[in-house]
N, C-alpha and C. Protein backbone atom coordinates (compact mmCIF):
# COMPACT_ATOMS: atom_id res chain seq x y z
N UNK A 1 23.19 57.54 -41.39
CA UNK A 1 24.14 58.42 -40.74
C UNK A 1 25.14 57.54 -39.98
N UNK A 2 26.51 57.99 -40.24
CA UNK A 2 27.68 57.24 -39.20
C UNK A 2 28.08 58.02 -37.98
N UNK A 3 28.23 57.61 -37.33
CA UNK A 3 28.40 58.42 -36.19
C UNK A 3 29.82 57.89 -35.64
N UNK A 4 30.72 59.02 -35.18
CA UNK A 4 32.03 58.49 -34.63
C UNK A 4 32.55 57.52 -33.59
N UNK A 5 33.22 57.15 -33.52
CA UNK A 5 33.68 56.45 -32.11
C UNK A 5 33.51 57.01 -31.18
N UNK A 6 33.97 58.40 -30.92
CA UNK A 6 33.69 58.81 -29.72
C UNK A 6 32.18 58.95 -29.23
N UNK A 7 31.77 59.76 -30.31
CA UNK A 7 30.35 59.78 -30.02
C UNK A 7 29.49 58.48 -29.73
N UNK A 8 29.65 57.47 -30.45
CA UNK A 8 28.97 56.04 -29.95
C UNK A 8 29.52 55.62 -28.39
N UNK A 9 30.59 56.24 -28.39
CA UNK A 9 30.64 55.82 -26.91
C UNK A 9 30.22 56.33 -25.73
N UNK A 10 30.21 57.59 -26.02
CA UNK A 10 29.54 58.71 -25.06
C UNK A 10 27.85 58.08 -25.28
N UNK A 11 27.32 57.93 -26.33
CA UNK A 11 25.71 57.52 -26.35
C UNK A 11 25.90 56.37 -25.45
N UNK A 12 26.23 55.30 -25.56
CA UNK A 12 26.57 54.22 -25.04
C UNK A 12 26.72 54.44 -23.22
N UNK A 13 27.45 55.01 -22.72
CA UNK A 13 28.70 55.28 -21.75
C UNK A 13 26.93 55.98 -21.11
N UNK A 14 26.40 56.94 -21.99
CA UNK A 14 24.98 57.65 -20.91
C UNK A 14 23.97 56.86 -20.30
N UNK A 15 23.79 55.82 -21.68
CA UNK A 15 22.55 54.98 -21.39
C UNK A 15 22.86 53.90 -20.38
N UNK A 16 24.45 53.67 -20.22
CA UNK A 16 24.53 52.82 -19.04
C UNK A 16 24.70 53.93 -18.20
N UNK A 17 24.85 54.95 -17.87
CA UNK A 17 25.11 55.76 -16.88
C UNK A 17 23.56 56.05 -15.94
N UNK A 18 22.83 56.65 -17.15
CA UNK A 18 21.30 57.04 -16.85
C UNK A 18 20.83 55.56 -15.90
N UNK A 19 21.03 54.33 -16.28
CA UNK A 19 20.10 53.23 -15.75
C UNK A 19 20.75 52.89 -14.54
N UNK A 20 22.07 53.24 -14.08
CA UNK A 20 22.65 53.38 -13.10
C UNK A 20 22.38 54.53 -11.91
N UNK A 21 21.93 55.52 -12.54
CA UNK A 21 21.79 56.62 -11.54
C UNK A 21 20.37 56.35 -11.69
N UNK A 22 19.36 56.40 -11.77
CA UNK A 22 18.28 56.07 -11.78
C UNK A 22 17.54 54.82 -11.14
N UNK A 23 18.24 53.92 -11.37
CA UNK A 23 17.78 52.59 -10.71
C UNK A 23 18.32 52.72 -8.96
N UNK A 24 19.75 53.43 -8.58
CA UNK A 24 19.44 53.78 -7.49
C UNK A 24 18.85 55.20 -6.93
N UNK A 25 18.28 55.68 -7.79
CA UNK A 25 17.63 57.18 -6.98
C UNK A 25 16.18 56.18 -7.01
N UNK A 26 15.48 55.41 -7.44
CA UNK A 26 14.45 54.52 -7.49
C UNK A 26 14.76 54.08 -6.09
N UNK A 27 15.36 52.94 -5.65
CA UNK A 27 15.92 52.59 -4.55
C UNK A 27 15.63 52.90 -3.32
N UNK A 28 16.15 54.24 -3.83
CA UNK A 28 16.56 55.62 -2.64
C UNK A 28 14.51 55.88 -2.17
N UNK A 29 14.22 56.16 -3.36
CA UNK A 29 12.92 56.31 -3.16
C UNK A 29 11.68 55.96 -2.35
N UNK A 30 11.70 54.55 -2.57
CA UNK A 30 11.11 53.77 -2.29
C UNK A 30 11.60 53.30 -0.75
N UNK A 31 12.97 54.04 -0.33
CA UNK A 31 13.20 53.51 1.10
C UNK A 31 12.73 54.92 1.78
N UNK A 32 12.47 55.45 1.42
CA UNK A 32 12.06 57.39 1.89
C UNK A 32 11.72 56.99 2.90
N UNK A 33 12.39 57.76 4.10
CA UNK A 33 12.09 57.98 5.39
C UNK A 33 11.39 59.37 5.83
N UNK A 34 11.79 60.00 4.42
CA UNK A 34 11.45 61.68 5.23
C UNK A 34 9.65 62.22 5.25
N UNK A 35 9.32 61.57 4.52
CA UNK A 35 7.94 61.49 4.91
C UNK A 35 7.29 62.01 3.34
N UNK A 36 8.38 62.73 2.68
CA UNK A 36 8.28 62.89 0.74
C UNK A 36 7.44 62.01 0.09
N UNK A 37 8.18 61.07 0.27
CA UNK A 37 7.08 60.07 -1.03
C UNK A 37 6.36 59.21 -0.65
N UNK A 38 5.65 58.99 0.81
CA UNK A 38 4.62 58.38 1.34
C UNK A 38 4.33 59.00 2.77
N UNK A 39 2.92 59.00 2.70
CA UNK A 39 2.24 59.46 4.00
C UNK A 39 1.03 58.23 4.50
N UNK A 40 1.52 58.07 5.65
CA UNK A 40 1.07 56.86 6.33
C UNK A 40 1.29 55.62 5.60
N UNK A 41 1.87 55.31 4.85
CA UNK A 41 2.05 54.16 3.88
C UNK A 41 1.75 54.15 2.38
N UNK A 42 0.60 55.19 2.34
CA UNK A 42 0.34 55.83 0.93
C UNK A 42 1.31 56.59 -0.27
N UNK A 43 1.79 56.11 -1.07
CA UNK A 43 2.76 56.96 -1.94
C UNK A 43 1.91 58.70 -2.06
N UNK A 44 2.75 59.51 -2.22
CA UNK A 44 2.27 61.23 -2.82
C UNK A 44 2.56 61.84 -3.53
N UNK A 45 2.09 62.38 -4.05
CA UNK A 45 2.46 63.10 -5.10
C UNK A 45 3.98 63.65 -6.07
N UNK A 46 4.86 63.58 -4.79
CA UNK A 46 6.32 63.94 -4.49
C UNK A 46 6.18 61.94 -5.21
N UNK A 47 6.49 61.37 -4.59
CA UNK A 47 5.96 59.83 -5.24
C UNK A 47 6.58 60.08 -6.61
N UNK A 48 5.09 59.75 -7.32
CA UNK A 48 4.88 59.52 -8.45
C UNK A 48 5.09 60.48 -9.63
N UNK A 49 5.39 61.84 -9.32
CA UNK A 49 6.31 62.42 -10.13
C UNK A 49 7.66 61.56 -10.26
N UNK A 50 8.59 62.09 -9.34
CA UNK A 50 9.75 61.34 -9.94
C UNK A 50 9.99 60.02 -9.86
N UNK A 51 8.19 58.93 -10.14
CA UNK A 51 8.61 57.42 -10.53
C UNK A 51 8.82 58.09 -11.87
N UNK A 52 7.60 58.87 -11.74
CA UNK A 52 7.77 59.16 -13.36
C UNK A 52 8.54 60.03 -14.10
N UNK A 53 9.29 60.39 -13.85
CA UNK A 53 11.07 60.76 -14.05
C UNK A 53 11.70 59.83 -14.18
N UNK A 54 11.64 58.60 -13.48
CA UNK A 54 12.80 58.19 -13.39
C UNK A 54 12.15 56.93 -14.57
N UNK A 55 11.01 57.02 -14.59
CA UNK A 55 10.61 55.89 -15.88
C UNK A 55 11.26 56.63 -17.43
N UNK A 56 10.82 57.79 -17.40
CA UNK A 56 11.03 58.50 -18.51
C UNK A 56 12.60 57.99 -18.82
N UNK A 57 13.37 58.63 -17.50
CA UNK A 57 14.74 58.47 -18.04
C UNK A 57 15.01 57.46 -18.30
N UNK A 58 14.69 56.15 -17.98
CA UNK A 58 14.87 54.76 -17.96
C UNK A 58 14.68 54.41 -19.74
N UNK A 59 13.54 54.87 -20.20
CA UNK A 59 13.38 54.87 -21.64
C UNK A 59 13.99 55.43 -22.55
N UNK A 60 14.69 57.08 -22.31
CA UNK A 60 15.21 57.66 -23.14
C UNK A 60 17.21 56.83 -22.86
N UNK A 61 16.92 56.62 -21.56
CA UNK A 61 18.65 56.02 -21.52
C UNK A 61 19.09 54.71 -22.12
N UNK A 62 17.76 53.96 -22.51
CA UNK A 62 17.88 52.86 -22.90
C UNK A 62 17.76 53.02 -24.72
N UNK A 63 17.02 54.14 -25.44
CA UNK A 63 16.98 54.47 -26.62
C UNK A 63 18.30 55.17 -27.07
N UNK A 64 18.69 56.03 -26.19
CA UNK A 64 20.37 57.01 -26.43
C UNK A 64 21.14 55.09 -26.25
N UNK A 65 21.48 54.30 -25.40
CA UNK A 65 22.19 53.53 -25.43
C UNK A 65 22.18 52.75 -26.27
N UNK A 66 20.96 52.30 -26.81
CA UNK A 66 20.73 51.44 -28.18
C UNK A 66 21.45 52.14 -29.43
N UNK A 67 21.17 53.38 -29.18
CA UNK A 67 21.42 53.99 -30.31
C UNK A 67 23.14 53.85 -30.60
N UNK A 68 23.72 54.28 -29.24
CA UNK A 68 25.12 54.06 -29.35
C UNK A 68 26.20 52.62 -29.39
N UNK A 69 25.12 51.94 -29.03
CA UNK A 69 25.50 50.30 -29.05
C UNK A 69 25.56 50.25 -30.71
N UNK A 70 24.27 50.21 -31.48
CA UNK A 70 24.61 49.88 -32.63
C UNK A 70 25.70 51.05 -33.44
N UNK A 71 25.89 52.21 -33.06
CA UNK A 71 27.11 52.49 -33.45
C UNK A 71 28.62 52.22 -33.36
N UNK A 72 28.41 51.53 -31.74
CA UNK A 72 29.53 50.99 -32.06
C UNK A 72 29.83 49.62 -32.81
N UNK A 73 28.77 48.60 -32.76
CA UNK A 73 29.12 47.62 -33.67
C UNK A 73 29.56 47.61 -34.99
N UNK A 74 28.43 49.09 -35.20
CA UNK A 74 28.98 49.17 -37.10
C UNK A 74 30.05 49.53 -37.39
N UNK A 75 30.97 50.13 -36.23
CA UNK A 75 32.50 50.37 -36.12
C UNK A 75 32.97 49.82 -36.28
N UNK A 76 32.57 48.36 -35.51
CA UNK A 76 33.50 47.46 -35.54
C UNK A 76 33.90 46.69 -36.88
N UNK A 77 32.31 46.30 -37.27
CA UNK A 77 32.32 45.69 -38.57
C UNK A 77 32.64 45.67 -39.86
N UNK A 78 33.17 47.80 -39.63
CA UNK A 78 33.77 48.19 -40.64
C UNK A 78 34.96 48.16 -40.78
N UNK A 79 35.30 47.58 -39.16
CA UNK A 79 37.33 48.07 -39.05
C UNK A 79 37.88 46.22 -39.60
């Protein structure tokens, strides 16, 4: 399957987007003051759900971006 320019770029354009918004909501996380994602020093439940959100997305943004990376090369290679 070929996929367009635009579209390889939008795949592309997410998977750097996703690892960007994600790597700082991670960040964000892990500095939690509000008492959400650790109690007494212990991570909770609130926690480790959205590590594990934000792992998920980390994988699918990096598979959508692969995906759109090699579309755009084969663009290139064809132009």
């Amino acid at each position: 399957m070929k996929l367009s320019r635009p579209v390889s770029w939008f795949l592309l354009a997410f998977g750097v987007w996703s690892w960007f918004i994600w790597i700082t909501f991670v960040k964000n996380l892990v500095k939690d003051g509000s008492g959400l994602a650790f109690d007494n020093g212990h991570p909770t439940a609130y926690f480790w759900v959205h590590l594990t959100l934000a792992v998920v997305s980390f994988v699918l943004g990096t598979v959508i971006g692969g995906i759109g990376l090699r579309g755009v090369r084969a663009l290139r290679s064809t132009s």
